[in-house]
C-alpha atoms as a PDB file:
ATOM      1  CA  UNK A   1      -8.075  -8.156 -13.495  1.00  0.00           C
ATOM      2  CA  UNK A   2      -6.919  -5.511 -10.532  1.00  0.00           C
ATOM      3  CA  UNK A   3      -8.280  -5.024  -7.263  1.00  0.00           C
ATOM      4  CA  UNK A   4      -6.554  -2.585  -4.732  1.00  0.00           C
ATOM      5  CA  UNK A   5      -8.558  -2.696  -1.278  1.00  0.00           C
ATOM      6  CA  UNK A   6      -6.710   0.014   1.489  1.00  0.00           C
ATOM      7  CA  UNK A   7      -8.261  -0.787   4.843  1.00  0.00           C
ATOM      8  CA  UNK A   8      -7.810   1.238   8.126  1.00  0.00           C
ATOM      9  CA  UNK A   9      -8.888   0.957  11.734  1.00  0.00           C
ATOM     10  CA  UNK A  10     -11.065   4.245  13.194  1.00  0.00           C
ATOM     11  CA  UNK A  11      -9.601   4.526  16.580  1.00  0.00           C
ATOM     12  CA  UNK A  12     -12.330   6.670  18.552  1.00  0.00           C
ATOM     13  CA  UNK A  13      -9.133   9.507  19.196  1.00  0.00           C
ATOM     14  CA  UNK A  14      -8.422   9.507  15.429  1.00  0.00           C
ATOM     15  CA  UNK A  15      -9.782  12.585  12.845  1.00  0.00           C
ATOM     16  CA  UNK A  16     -11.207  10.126  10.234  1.00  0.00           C
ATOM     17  CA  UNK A  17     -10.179  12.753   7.238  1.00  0.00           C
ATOM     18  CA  UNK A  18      -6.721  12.355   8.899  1.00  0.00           C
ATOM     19  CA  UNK A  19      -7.238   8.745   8.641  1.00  0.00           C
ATOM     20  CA  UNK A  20      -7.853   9.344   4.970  1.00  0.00           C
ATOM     21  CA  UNK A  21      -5.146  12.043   4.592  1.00  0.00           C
ATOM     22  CA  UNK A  22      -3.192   9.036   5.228  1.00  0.00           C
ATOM     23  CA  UNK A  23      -4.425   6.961   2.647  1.00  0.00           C
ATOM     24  CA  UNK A  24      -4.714   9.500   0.236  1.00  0.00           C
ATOM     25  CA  UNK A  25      -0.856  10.208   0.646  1.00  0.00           C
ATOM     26  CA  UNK A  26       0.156   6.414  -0.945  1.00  0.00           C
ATOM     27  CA  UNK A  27      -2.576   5.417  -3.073  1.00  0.00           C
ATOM     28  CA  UNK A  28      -4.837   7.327  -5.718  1.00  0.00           C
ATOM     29  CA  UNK A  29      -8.171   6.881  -3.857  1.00  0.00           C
ATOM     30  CA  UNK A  30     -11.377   8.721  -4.651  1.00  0.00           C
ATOM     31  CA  UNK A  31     -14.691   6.497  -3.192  1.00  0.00           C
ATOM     32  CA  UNK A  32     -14.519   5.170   0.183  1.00  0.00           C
ATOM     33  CA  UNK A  33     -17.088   3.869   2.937  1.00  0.00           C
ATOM     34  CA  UNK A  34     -16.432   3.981   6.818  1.00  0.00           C
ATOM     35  CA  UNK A  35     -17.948   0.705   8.376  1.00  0.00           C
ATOM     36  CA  UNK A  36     -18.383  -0.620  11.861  1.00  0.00           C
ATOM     37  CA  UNK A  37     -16.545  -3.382  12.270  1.00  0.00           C
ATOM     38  CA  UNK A  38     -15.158  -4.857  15.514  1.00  0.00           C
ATOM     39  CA  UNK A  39     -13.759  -3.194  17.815  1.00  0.00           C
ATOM     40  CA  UNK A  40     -13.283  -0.010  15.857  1.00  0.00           C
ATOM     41  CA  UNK A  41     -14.914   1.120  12.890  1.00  0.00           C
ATOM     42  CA  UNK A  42     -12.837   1.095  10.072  1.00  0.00           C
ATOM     43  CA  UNK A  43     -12.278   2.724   6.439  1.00  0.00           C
ATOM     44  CA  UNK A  44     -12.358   0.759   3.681  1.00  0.00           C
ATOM     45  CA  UNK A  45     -11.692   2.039   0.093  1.00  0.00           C
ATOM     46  CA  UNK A  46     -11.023  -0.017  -3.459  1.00  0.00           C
ATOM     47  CA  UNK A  47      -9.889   0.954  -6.561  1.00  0.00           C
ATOM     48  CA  UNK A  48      -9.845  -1.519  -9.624  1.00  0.00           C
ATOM     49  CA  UNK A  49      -7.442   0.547 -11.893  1.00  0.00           C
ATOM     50  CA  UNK A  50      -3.779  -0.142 -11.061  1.00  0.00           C
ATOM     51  CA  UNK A  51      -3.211   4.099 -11.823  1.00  0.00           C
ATOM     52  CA  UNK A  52      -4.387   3.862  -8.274  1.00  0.00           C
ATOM     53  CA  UNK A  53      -0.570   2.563  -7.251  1.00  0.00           C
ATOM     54  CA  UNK A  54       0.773   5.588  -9.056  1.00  0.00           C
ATOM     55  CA  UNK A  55       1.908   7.834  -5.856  1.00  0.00           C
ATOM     56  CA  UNK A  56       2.801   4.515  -4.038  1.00  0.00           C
ATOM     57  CA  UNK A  57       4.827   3.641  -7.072  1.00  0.00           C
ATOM     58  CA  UNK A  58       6.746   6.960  -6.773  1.00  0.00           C
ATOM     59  CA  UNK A  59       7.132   7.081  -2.832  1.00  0.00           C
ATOM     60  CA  UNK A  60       9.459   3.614  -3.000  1.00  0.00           C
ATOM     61  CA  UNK A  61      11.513   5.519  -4.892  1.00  0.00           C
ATOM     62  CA  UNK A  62      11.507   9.100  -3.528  1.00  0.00           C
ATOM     63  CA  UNK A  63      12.158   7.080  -0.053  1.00  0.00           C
ATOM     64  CA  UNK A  64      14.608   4.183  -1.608  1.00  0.00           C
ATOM     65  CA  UNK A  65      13.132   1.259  -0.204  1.00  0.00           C
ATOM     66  CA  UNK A  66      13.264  -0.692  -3.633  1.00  0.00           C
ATOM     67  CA  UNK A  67      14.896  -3.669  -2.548  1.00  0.00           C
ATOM     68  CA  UNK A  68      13.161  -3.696   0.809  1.00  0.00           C
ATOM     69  CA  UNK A  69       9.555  -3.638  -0.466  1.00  0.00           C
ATOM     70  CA  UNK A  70      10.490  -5.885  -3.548  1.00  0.00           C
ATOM     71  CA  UNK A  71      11.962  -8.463  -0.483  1.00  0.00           C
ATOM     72  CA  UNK A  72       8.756  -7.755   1.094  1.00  0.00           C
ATOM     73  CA  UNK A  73       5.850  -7.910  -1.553  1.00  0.00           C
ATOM     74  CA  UNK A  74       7.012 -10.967  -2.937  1.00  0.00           C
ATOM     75  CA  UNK A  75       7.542 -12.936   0.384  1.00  0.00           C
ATOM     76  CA  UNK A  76       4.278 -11.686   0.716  1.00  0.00           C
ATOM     77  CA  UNK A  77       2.630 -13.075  -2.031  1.00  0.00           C
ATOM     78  CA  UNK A  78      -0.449 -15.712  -1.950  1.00  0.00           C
ATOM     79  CA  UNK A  79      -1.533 -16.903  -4.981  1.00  0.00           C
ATOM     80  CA  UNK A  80      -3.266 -13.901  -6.966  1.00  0.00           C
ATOM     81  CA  UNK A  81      -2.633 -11.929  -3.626  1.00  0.00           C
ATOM     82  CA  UNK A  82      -0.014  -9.346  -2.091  1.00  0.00           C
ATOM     83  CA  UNK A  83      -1.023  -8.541   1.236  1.00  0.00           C
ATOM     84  CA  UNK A  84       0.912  -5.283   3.152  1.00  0.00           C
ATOM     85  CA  UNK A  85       0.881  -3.674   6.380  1.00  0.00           C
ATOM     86  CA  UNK A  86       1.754   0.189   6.587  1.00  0.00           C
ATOM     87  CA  UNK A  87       3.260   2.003   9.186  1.00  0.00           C
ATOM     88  CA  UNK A  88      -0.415   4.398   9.712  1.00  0.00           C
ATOM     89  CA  UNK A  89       2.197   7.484  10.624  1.00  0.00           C
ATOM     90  CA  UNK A  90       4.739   7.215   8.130  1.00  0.00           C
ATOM     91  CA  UNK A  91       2.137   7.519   5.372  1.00  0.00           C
ATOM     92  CA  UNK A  92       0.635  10.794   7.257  1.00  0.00           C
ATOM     93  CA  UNK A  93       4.028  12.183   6.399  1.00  0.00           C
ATOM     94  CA  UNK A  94       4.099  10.757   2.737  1.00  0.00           C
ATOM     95  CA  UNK A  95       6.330   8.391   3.310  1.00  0.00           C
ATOM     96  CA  UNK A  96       6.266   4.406   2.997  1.00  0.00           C
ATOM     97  CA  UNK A  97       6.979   2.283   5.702  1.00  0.00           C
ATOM     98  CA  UNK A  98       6.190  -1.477   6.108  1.00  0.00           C
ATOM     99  CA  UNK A  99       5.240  -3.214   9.781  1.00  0.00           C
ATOM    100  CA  UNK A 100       5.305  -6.960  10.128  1.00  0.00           C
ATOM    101  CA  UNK A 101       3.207  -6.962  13.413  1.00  0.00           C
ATOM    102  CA  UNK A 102      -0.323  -4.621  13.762  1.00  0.00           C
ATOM    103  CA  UNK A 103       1.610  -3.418  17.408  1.00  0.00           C
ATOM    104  CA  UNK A 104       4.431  -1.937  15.580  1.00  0.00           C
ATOM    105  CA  UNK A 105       1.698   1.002  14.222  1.00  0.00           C
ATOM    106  CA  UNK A 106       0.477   2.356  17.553  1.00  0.00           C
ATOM    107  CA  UNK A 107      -2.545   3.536  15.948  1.00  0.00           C
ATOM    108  CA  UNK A 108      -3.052   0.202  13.999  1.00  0.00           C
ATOM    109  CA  UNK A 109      -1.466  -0.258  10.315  1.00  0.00           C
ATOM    110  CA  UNK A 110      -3.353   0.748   7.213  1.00  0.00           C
ATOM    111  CA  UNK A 111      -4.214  -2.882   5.526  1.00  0.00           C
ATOM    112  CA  UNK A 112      -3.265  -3.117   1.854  1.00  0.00           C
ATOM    113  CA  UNK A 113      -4.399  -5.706  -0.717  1.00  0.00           C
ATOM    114  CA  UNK A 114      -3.579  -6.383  -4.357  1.00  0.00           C
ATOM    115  CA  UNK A 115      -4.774  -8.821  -6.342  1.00  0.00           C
ATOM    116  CA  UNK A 116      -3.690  -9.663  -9.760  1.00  0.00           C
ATOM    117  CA  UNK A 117      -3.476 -12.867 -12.115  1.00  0.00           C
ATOM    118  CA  UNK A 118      -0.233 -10.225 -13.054  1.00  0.00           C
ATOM    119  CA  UNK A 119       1.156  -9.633  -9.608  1.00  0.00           C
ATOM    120  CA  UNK A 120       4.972 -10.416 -11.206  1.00  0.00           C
ATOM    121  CA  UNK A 121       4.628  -8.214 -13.551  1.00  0.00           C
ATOM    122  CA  UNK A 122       2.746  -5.181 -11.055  1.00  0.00           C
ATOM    123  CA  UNK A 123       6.194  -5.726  -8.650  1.00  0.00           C
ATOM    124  CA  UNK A 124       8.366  -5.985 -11.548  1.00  0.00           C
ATOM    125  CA  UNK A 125       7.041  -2.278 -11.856  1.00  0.00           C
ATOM    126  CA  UNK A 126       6.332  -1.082  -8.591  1.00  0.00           C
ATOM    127  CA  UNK A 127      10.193  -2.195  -7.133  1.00  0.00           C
ATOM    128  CA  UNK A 128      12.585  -3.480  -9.855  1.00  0.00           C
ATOM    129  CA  UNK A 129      15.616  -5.314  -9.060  1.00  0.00           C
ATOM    130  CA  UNK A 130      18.729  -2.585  -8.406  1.00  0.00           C
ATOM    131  CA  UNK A 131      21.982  -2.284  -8.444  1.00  0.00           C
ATOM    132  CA  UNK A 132      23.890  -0.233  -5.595  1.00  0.00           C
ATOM    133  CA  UNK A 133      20.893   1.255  -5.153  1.00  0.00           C
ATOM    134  CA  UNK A 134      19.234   2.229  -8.683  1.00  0.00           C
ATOM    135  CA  UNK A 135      17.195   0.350 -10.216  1.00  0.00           C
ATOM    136  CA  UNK A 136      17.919  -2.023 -12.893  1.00  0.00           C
ATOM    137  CA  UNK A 137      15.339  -1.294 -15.437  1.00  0.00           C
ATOM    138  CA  UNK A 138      12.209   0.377 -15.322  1.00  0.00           C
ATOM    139  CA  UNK A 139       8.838  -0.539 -16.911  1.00  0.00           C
ATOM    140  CA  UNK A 140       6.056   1.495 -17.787  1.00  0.00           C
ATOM    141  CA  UNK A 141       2.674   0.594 -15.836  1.00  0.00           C
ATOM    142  CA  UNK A 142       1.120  -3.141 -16.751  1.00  0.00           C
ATOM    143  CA  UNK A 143      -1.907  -3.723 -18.367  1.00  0.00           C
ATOM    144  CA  UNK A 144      -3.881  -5.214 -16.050  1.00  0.00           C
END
């Protein structure tokens, strides 16, 4: 079983295919729905195949942030559950950047959920352990 739910805040200033662009630039998403939801409307989208994680997969490593988003997804972790909050900016540049607090995005984070009865094994492959800097082994995509 794999879920992947992406979930943005609509500011009324914001381009919503921006929004998207944004999205679009970490994770592999085709179907999405904008809802209203308080006090902004907000994109949601969902993917349940983990080839979804594929450009976000790539991007920790293009931007070396291995050790920092391993630190981070599994501190993260609840149960079945990773929950992440991106830097809304950073990922309209294609790049990967993780906010503890919603204020540190001005424009709100993008929301990210994964949820796995494999979540080891999906972190094991999204940010391996390293070693000054590279990683220490490198597995090919779980079956989920």
């Amino acid at each position: 079983m794999f879920l992947l739910q992406v979930r943005s805040d609509l500011r009324p200033t914001e381009d919503p295919e921006r929004v998207l662009k944004s999205i679009r630039n970490l994770f592999d998403i085709e179907h999405y729905d904008i809802i209203d939801s308080s006090p902004y409307k907000e994109i949601v989208c969902e993917s349940r195949e983990i080839e979804s994680l594929l450009k976000f997969h790539q991007i920790l490593r293009q931007d070396r942030i291995l050790d920092t988003a391993r630190k981070i997804m599994l501190s993260s972790m609840t149960g079945n559950r990773i929950s992440l909050k991106l830097h809304k900016q950073s990922a309209y540049a294609g790049h990967v950047s993780f906010v503890t607090y919603d204020t540190e995005s001005p424009l709100g984070p993008i929301k990210v959920v994964i949820v796995s009865d494999n979540l080891e094994r999906i972190v094991d492959w999204l940010a391996p352990k390293t070693s000054k800097g590279r990683p220490l082994w490198e597995y090919s995509i779980p079956k989920v």
